[in-house]
Protein backbone atom coordinates (compact mmCIF):
# COMPACT_ATOMS: atom_id res chain seq x y z
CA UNK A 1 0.00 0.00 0.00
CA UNK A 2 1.48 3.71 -1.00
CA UNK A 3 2.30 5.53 2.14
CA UNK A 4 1.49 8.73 3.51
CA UNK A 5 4.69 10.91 4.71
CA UNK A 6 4.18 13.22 7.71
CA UNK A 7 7.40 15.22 8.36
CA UNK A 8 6.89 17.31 11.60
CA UNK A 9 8.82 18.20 14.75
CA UNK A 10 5.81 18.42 16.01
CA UNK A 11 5.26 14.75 17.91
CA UNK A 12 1.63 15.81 18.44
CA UNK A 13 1.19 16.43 15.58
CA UNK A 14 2.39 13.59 14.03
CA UNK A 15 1.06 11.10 16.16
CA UNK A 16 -2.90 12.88 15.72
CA UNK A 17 -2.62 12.89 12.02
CA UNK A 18 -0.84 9.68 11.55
CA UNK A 19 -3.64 8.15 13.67
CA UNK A 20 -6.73 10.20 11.63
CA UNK A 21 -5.17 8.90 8.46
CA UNK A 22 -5.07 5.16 9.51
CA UNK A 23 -7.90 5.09 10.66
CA UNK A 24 -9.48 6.18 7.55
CA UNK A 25 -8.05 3.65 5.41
CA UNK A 26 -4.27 5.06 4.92
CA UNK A 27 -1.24 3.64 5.76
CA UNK A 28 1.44 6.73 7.31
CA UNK A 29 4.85 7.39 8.24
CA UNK A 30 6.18 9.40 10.34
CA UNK A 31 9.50 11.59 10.19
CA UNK A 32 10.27 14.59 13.24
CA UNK A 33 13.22 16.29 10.70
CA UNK A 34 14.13 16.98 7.42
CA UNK A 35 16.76 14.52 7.37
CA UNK A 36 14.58 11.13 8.15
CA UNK A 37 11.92 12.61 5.99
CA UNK A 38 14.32 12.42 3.16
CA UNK A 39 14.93 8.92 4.20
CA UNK A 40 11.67 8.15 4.44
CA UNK A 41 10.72 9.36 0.83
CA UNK A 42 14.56 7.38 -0.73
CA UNK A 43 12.99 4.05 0.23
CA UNK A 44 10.24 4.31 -2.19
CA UNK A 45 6.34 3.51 -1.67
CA UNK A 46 5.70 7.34 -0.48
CA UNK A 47 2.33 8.42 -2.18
CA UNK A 48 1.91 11.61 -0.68
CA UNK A 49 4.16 14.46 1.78
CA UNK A 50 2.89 16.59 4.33
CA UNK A 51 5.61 18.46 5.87
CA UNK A 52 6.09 21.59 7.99
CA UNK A 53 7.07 24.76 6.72
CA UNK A 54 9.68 25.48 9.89
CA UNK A 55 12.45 22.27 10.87
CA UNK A 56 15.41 22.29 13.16
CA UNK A 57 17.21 21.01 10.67
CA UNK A 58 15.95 22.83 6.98
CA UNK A 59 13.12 25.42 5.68
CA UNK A 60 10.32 24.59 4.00
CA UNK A 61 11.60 25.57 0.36
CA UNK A 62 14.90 24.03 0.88
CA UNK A 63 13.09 20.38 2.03
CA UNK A 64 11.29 20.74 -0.88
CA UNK A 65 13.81 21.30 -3.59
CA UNK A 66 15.26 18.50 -2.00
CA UNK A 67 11.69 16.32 -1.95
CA UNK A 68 11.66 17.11 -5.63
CA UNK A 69 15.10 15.66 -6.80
CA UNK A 70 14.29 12.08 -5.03
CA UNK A 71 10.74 12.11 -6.57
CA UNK A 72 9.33 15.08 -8.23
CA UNK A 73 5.97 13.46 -9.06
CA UNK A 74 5.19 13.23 -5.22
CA UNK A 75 2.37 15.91 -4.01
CA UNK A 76 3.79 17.89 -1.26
CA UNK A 77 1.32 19.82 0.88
CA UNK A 78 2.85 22.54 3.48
CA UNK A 79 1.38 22.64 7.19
CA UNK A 80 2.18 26.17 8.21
CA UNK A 81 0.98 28.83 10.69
CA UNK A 82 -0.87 31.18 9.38
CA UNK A 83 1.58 33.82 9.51
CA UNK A 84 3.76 32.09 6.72
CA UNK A 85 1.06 32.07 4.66
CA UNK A 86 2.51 34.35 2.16
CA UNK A 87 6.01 31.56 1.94
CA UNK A 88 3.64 28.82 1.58
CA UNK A 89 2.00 30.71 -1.60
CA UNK A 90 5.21 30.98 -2.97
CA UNK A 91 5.82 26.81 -2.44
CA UNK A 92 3.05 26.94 -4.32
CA UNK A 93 4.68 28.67 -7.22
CA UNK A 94 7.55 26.56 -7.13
CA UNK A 95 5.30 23.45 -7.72
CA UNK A 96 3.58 22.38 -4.00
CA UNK A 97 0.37 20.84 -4.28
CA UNK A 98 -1.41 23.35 -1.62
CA UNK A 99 -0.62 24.32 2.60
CA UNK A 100 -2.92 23.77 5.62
CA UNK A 101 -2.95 26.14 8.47
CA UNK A 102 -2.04 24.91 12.28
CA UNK A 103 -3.77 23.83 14.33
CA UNK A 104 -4.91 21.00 11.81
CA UNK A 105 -8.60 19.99 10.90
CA UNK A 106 -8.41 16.30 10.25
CA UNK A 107 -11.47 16.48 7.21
CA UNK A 108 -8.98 19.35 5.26
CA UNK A 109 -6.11 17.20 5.30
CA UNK A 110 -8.40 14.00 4.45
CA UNK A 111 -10.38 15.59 1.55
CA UNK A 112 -6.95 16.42 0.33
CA UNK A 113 -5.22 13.07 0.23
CA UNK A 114 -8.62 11.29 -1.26
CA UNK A 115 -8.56 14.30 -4.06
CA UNK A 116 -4.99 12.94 -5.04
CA UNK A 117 -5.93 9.78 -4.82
CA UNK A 118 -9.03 10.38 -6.78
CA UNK A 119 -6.66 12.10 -9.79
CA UNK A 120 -4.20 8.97 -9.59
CA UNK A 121 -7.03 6.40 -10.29
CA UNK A 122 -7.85 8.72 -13.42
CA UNK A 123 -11.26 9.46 -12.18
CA UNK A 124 -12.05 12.52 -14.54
CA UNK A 125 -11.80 16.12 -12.75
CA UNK A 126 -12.85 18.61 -15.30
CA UNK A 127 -14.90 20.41 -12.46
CA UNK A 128 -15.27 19.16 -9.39
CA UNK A 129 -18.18 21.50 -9.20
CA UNK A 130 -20.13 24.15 -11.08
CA UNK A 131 -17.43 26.83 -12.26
CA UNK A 132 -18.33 30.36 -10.94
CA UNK A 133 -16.14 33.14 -12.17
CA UNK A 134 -17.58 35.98 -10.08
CA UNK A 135 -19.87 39.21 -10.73
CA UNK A 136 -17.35 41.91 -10.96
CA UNK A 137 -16.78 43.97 -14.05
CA UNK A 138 -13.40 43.16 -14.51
CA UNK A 139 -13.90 39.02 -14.09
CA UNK A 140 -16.92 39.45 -16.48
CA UNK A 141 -14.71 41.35 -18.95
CA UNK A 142 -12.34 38.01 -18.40
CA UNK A 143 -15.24 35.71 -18.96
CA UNK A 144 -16.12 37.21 -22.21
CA UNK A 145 -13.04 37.47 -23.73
CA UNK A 146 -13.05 33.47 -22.78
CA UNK A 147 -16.51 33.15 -24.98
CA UNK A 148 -14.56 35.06 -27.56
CA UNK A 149 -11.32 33.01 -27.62
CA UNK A 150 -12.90 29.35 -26.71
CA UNK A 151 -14.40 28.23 -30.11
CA UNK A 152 -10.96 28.72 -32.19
CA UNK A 153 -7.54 27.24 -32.26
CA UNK A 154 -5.64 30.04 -30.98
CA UNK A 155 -3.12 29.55 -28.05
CA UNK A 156 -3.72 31.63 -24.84
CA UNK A 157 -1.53 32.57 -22.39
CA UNK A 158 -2.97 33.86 -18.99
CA UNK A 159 -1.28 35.66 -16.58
CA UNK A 160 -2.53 36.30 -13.19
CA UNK A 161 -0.94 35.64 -9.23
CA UNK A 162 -0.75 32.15 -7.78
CA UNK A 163 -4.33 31.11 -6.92
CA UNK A 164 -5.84 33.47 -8.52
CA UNK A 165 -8.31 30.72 -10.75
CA UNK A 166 -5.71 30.25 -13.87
CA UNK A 167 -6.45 26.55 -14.34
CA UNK A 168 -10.30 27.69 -13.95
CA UNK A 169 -10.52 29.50 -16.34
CA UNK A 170 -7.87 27.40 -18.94
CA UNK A 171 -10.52 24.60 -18.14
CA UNK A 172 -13.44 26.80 -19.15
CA UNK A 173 -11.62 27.54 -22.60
CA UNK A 174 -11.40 23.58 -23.30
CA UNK A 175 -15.11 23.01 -21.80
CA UNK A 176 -16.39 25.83 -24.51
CA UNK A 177 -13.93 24.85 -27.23
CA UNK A 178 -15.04 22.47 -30.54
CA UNK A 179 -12.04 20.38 -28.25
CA UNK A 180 -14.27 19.66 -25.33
CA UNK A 181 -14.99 16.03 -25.78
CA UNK A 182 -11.34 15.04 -26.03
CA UNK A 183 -8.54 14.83 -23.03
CA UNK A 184 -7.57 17.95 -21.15
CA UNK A 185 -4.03 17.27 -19.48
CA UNK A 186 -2.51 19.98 -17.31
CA UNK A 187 1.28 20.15 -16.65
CA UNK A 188 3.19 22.21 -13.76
CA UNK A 189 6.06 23.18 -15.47
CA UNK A 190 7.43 25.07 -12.66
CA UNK A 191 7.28 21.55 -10.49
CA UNK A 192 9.59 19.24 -12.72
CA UNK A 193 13.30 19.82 -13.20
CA UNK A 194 14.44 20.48 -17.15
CA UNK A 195 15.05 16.63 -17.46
CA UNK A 196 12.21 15.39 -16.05
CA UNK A 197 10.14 17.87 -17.86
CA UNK A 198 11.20 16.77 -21.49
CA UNK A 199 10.05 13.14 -20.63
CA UNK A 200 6.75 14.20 -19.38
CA UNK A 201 6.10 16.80 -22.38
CA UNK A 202 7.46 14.53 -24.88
CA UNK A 203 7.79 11.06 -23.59
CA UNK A 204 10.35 8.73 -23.87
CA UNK A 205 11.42 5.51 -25.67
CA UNK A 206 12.80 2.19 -23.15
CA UNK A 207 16.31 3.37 -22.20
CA UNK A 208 16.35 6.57 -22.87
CA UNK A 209 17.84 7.08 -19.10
CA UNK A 210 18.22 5.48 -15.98
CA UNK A 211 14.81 4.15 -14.86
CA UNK A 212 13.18 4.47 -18.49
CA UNK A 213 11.97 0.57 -18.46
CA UNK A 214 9.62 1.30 -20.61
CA UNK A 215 8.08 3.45 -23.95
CA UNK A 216 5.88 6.44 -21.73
CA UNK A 217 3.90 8.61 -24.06
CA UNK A 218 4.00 12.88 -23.31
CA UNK A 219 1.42 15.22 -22.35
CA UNK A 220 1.57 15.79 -25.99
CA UNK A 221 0.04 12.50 -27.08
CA UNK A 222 -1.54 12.65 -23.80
CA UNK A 223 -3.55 15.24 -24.68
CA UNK A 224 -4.35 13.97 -28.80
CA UNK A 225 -6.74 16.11 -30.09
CA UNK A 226 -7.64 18.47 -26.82
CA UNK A 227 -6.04 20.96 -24.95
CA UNK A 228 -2.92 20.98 -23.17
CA UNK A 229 -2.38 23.51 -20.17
CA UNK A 230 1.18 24.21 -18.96
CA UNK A 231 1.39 25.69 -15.92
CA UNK A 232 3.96 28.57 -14.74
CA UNK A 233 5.73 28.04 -18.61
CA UNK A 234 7.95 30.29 -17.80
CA UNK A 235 9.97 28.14 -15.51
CA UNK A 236 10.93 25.71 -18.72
CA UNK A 237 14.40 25.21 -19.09
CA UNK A 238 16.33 26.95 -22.52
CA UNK A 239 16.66 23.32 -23.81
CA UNK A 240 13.02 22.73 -23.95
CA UNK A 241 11.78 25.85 -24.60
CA UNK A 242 13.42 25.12 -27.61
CA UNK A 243 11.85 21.42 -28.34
CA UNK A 244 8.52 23.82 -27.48
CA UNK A 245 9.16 26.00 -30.14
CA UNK A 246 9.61 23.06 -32.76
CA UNK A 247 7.10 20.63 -32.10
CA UNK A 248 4.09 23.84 -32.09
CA UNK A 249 6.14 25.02 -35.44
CA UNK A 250 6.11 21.70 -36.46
CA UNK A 251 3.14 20.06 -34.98
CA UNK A 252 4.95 17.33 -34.42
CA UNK A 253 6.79 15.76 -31.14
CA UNK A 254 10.21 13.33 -30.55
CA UNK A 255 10.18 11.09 -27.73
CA UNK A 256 13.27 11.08 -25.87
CA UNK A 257 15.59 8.84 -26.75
CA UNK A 258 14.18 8.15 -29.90
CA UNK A 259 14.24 10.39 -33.18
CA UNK A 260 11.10 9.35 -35.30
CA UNK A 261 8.59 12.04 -35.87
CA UNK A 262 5.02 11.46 -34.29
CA UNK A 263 2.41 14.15 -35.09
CA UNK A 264 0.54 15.86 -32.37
CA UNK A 265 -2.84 17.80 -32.53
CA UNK A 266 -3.59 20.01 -29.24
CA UNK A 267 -4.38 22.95 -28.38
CA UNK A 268 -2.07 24.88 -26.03
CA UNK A 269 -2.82 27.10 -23.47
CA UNK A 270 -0.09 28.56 -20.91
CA UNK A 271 0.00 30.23 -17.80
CA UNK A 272 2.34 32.35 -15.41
CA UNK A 273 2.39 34.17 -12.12
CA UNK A 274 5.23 36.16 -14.04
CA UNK A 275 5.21 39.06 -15.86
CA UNK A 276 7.34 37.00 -18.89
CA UNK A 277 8.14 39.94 -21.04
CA UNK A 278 10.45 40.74 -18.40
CA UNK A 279 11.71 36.88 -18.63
CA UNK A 280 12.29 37.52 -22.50
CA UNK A 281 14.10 40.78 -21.81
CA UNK A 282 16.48 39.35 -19.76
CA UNK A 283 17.02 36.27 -21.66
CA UNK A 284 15.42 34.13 -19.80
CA UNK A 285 12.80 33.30 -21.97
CA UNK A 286 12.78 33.20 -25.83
CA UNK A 287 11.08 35.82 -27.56
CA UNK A 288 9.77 33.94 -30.63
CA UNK A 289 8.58 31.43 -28.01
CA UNK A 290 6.26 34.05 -26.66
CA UNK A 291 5.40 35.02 -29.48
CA UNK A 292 3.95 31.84 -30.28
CA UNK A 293 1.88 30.96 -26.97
CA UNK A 294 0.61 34.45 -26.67
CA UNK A 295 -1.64 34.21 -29.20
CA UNK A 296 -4.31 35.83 -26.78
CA UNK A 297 -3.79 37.07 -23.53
CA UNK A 298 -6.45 37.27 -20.38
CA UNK A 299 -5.11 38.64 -17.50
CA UNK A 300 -6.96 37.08 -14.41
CA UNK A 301 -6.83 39.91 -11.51
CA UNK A 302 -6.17 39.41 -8.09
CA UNK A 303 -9.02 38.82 -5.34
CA UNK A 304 -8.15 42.47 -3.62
CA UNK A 305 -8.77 43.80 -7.11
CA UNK A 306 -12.01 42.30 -6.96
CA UNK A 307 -13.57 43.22 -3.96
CA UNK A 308 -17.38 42.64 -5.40
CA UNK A 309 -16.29 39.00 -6.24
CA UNK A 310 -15.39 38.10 -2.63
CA UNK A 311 -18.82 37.02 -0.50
CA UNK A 312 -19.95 35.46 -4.70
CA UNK A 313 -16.68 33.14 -3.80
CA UNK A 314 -17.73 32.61 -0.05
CA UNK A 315 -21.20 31.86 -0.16
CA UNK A 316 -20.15 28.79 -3.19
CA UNK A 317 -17.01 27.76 -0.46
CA UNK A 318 -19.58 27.28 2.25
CA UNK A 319 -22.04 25.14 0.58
CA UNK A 320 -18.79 22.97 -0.75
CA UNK A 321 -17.94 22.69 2.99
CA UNK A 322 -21.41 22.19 4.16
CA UNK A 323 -22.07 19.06 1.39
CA UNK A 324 -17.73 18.16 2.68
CA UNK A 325 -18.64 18.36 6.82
CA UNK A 326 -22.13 17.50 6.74
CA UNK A 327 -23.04 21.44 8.10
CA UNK A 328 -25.57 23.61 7.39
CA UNK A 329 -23.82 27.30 7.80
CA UNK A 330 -25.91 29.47 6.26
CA UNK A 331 -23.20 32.56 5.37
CA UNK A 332 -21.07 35.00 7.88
CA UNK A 333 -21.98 37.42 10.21
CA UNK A 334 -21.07 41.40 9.67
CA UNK A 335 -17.54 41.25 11.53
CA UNK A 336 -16.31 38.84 9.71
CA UNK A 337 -17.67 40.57 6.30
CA UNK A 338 -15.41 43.57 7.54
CA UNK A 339 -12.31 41.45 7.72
CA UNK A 340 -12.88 40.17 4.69
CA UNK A 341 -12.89 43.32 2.59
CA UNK A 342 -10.09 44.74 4.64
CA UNK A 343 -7.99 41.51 4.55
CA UNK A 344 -5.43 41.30 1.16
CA UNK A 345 -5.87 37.63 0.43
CA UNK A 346 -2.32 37.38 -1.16
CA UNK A 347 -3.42 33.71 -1.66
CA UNK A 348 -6.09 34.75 -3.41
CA UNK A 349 -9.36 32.57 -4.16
CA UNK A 350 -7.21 29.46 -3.09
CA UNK A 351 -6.78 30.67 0.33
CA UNK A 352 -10.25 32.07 0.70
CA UNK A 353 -11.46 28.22 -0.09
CA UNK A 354 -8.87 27.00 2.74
CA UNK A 355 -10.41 29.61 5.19
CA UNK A 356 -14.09 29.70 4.75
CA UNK A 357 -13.55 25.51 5.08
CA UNK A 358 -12.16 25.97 8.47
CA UNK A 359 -14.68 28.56 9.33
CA UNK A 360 -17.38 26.48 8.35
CA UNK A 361 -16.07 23.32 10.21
CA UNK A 362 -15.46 25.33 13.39
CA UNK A 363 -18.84 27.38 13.66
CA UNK A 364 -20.86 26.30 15.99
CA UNK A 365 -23.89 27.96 14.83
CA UNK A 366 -25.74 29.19 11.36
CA UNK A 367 -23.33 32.01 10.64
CA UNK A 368 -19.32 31.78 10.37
CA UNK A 369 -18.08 34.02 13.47
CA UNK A 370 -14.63 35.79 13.46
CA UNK A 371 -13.94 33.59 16.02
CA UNK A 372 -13.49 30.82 13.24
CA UNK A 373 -11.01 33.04 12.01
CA UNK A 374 -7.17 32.45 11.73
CA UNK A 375 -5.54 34.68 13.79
CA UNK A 376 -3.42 36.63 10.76
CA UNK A 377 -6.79 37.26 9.11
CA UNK A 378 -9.00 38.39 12.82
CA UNK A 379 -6.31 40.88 13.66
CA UNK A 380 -5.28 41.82 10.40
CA UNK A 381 -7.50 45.36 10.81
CA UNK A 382 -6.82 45.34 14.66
CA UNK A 383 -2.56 45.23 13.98
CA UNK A 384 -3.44 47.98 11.41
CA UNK A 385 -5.27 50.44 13.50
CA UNK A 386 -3.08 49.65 16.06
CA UNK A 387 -0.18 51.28 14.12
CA UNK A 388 -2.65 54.01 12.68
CA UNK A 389 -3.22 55.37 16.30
CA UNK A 390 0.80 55.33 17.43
CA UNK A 391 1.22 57.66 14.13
CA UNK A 392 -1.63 59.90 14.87
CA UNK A 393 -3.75 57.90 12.37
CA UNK A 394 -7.51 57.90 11.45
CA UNK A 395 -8.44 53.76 12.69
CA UNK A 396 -10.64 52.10 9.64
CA UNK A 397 -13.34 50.85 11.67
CA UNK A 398 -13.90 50.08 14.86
CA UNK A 399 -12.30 47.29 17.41
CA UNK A 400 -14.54 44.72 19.58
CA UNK A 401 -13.23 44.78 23.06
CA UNK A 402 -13.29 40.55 22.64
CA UNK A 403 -10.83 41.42 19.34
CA UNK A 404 -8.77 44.18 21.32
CA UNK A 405 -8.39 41.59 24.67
CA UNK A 406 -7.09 38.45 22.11
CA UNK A 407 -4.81 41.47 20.35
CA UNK A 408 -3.23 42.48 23.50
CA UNK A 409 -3.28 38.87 24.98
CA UNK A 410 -0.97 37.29 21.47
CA UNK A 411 1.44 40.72 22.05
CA UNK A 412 1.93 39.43 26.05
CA UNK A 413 2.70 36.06 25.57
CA UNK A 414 5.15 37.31 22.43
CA UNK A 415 6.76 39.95 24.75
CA UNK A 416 6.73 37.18 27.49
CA UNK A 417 9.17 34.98 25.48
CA UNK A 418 11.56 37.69 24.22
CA UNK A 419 11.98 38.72 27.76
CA UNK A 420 12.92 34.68 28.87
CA UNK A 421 14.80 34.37 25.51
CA UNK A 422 12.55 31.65 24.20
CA UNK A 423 12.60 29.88 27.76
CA UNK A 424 8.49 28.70 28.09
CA UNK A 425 8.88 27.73 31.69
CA UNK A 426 9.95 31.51 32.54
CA UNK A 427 8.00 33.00 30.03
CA UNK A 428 4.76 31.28 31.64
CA UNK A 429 6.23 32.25 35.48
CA UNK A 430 6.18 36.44 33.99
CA UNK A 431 2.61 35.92 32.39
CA UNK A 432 1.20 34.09 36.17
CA UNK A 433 0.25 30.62 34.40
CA UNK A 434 0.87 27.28 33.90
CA UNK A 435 3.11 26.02 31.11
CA UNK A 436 0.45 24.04 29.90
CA UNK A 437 -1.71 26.78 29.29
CA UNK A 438 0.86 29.11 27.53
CA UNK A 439 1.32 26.20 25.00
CA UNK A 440 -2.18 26.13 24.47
CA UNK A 441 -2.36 29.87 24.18
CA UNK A 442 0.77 29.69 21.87
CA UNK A 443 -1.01 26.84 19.72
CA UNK A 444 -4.49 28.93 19.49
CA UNK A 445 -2.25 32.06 18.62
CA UNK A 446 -0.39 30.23 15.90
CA UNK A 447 2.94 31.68 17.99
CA UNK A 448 6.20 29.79 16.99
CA UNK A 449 8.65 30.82 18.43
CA UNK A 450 12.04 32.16 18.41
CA UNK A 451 10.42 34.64 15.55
């Protein structure tokens, strides 16, 4: 049976998920460092990696570059705190599956693994559910030029920021296309090394390397007569930009390792959280390449640049998790509508999904509470104004004393450590409580610490 990897210093953490996931039908392994989590993953069977952003012994983007060499097909999901949110997007643009926010909700991280294994059975994805694109005026400006572009052969390149809906809407292109009833096959190009890449865009042929045992077709042939999506193309090394180039000149692929011709009939569509002009001006990427995926461009905007689009999102999250946790939430209540429109979202749609799902599993009522909230999002506006007032500031709205006491109560215990230099049995003697309870403050607050 393929095993589940949980890398986490964490032995609590470990043990409760490990448990969760067997009994649910998955066999898991357990690693507390980077080292025996590499370890782990070199004697083979690993199906799937959760791992913590922050090791003793490596970061999270440095395990993962490393995760990558020894397999680079292996999903790799990031358990963070929500205050490295904005790292974990950018795993996320260097080819990690998704993150989960601490403290852990058993149902995310199980919905997650059974999605995976869903995809590896080849159990058809298109949408998981109805597509919504949103009401503003700039997403319906997107959505029309996608009933513009869909119905011919032209090859669009979309640019917008990591989890912004790129693969959304390079789905709705093939769903609207005369290409709809053939494959659709999506490639990360940003989560392959250049090697590894070539055999999965163009194949291979038995022997063509070490571990090629047998003939393995490409996304090209993969994707005969559809559409094929490649992800973050501008991370492609020069070598296969280059075999790009040809076989959409040419029409036509070469298996690696083998020189005979095979003709190929997609449609491509690409997609980057870069602005790749810039890539082609500093030689990065080739211009004539460009030239030849961008034959029409949507630019998806960001969820703070779409303000009108965020409760449209919300209200279709919470029904997902209500049909996910067997709920019946209803929507939000006012406070939390406040945060929301004050709150960046430099995740963007993808980390509005993660966080109404946690709201919804938490509430204990008919409404989502800010309660629910991660603690980066609830004092977001309350760290703001805070900062607003010590410059002489006009505050954006007003603070709830229960929001001002679990403010000042996070800035205690933080100024509680500095002042025992990370020691948590002095720390708890200046703040008059237990050690057990300042670790459960510390979990609640998401506070790892030294910071």
């Amino acid at each position: 049976m393929a095993k589940i990897l949980i890398i986490d210093d964490d032995t609590f953490v470990c043990k409760q998920l490990k448990t969760y996931l067997q009994k649910n039908g998955f066999d898991a392994v357990v690693a507390y460092s980077a080292n025996n989590g590499l370890k782990a993953l070199k004697a083979g069977g690993i199906f799937f990696v959760f791992c913590d952003y922050r090791l003793p012994d490596a970061d999270g983007m440095e395990l993962f570059e490393r995760i990558k060499k020894i397999d680079p097909r292996v999903p790799v999901v990031f358990m963070t705190a929500y205050a490295d949110v904005r790292t974990a997007v950018k795993a996320i643009q260097a080819g990690a599956l998704d993150y989960v926010t601490k403290p852990l909700i058993p149902e995310e991280i199980l919905k997650l693994v059974r999605r995976e294994v869903n995809r590896d059975t080849g159990e058809t994805r298109l949408f998981q559910h109805d597509f919504i694109s949103g009401e503003s005026a700039v997403m319906q400006n997107v959505m029309n030029h996608v009933e513009l572009v869909s119905p011919c052969d032209l090859s669009v390149l979309i640019e917008g920021e990591t989890g912004a809906g790129k693969e959304y809407v390079a789905r709705a292109i093939h769903a609207k296309s005369q290409r709809k009833n053939k494959p659709f096959v999506a490639l990360d190009c940003g989560a392959l090394p250049g090697e590894l890449a070539n055999s999965e865009l163009f194949g291979h042929v038995q022997g063509a390397f070490t571990g090629a045992i047998k003939d393995k077709k490409g996304c090209f042939e993969e994707a005969g007569g559809g559409t094929l999506f490649l992800d973050e193309v501008g991370n492609l090394s020069p070598d296969n930009q280059v075999k790009l180039l040809r076989t959409l000149q040419e029409k036509s692929i070469s298996r690696l390792g083998d020189n005979k011709k095979i003709p190929v009939d997609v449609r491509i569509i690409t997609a980057t959280n870069e602005d790749l002009m810039k890539y082609v001006h500093a030689h990065h990427f080739r211009e004539d390449l460009y030239h030849r995926i961008n034959g029409f461009k949507i630019n998806i905007p960001p969820l703070r640049k779409r303000k009108d689009d965020i409760f449209v999102f919300t209200g279709y999250f919470i029904r997902l998790a209500n049909a996910d946790f067997g709920k019946s939430v209803k929507g939000i209540d006012d406070e939390v509508r406040k945060v929301f429109l004050l709150y960046p979202w430099p995740g963007n749609i993808r980390e509005l999904e993660n966080v109404v799902k946690r709201c919804v599993l938490l509430a204990g009522g008919s409404q989502v509470t800010a309660d629910t909230l991660p603690d980066e999002i609830r004092y977001y506006g309350i760290e703001g104004q805070h900062a607003e007032t010590l410059t002489g500031k006009q505050t954006k709205r007003p603070v709830t004393l229960k929001q001002a006491a679990m403010f000042a109560e996070k800035e205690a215990i933080l100024q509680a450590l500095r002042e025992a230099e990370n020691n948590k049995s002095r720390a708890a003697e200046i703040l008059q409580v237990d050690r057990k309870t300042l670790y459960n403050k510390m979990r609640e607050y998401s506070i790892r610490y030294p910071q």
